[in-house]
C-alpha atoms as a PDB file:
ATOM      1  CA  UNK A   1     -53.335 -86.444  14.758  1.00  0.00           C
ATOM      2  CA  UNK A   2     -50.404 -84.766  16.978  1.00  0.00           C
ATOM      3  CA  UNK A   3     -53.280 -82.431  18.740  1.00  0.00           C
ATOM      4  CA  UNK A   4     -54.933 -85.873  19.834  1.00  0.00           C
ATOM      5  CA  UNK A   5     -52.033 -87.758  20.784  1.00  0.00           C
ATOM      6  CA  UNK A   6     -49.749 -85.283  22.678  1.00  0.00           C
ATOM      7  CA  UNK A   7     -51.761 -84.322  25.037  1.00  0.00           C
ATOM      8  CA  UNK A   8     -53.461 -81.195  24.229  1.00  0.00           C
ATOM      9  CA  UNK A   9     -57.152 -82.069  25.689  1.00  0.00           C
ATOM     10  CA  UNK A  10     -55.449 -82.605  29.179  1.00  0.00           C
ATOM     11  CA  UNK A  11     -55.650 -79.025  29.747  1.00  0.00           C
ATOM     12  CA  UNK A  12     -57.163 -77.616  26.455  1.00  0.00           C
ATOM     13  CA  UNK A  13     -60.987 -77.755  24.934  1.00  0.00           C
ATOM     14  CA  UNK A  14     -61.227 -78.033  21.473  1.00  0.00           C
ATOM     15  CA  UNK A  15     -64.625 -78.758  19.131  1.00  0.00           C
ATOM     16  CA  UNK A  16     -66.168 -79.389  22.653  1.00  0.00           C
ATOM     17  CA  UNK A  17     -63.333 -82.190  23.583  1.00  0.00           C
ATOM     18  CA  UNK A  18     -61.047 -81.990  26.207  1.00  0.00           C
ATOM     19  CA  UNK A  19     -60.865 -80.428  29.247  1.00  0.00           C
ATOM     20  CA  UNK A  20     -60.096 -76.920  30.702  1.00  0.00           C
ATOM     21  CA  UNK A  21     -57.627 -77.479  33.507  1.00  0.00           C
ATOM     22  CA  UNK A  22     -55.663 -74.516  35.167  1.00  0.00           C
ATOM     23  CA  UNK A  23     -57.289 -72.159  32.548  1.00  0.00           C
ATOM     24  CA  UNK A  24     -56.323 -72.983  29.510  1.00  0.00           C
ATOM     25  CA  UNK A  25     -58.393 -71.860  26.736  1.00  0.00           C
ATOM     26  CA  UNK A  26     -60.476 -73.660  24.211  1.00  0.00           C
ATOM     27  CA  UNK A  27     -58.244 -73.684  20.557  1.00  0.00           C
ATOM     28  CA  UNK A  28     -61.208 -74.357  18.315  1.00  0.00           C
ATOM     29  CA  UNK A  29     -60.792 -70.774  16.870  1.00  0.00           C
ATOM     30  CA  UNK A  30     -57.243 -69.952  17.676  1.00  0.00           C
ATOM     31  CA  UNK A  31     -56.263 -69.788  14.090  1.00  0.00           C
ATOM     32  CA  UNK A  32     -58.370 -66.207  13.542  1.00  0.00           C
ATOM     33  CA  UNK A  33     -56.196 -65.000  16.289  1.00  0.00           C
ATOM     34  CA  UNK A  34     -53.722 -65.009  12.937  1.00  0.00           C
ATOM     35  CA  UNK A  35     -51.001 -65.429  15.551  1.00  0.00           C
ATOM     36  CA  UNK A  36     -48.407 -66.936  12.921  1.00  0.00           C
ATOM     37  CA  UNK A  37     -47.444 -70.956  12.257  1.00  0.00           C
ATOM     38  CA  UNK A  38     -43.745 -69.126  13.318  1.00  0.00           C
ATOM     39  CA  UNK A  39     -45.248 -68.103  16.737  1.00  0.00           C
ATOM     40  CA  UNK A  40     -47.117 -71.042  17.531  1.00  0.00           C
ATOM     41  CA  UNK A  41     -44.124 -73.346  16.968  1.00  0.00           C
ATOM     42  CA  UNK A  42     -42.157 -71.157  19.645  1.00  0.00           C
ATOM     43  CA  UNK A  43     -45.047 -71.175  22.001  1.00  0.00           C
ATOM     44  CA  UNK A  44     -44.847 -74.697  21.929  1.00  0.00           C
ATOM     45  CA  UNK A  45     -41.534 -75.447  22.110  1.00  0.00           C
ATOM     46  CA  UNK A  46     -40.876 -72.678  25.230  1.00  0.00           C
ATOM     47  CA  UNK A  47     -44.549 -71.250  26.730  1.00  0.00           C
ATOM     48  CA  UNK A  48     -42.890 -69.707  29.327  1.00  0.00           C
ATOM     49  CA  UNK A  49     -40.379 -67.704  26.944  1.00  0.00           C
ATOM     50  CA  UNK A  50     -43.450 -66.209  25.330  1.00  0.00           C
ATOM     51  CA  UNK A  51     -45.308 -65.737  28.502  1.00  0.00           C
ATOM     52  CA  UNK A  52     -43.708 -65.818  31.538  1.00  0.00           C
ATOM     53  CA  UNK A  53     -45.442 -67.711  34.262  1.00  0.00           C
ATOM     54  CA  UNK A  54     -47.199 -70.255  31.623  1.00  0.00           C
ATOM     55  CA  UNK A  55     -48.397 -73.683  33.055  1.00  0.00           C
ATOM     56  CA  UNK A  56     -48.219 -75.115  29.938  1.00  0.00           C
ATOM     57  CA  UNK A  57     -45.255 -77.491  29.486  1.00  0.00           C
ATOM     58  CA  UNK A  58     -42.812 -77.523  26.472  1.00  0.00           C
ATOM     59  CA  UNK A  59     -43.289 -79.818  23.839  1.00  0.00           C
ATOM     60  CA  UNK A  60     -39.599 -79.421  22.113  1.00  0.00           C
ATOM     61  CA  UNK A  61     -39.356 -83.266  22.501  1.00  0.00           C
ATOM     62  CA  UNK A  62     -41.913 -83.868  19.276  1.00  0.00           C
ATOM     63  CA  UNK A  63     -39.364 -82.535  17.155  1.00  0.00           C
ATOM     64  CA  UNK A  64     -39.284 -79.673  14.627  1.00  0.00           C
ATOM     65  CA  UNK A  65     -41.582 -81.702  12.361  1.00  0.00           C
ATOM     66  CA  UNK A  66     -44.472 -82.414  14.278  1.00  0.00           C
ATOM     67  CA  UNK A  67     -44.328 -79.081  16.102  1.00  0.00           C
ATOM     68  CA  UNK A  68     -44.604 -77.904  12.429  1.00  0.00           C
ATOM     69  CA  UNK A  69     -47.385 -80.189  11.720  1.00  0.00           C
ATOM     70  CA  UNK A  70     -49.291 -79.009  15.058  1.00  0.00           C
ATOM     71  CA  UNK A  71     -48.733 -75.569  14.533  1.00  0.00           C
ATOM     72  CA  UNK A  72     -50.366 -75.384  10.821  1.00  0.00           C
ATOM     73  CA  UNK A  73     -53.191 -77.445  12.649  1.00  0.00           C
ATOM     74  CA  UNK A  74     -53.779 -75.159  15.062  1.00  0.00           C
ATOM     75  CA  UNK A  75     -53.634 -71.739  12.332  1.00  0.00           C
ATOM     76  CA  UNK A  76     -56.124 -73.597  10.466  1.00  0.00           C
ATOM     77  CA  UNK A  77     -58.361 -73.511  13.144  1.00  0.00           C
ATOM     78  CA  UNK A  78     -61.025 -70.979  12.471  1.00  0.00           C
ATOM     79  CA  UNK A  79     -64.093 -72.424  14.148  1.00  0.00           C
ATOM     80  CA  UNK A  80     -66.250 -74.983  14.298  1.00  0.00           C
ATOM     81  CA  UNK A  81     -69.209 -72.907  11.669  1.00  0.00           C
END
């Protein structure tokens, strides 16, 4: 539910929804990265402090809990098969 409603498919494709503006990558698989529910909550809360340059905006103002909730979302996903 917080992938769908905080914007997310502006810029990112996911399960063939969404769009792929300035680059960013589909996240229907990003979970077999195994980047970390840890990481993923700092990457959203400061994408620049993990890569510098990063078009993607910070999402601090959802609050620890639904960055939480949107980073286990996003390590679950393995694929669409």
């Amino acid at each position: 539910m917080v992938f769908a409603t905080s914007g997310c498919t502006a810029c990112h494709t996911y399960a063939g929804s969404g769009n792929s503006n300035l680059g960013a990558p589909d996240l229907t698989a990003i979970g077999r990265r195994k980047y970390g529910i840890r990481f993923l909550v700092r990457q959203l809360q400061c994408p620049s402090c993990i890569r510098s340059g990063s078009a993607m905006p910070a999402f601090r103002s959802l609050g620890e809990k639904r960055l939480h909730e949107l980073a286990v979302f996003l390590d679950a996903s393995k694929g669409t098969h």
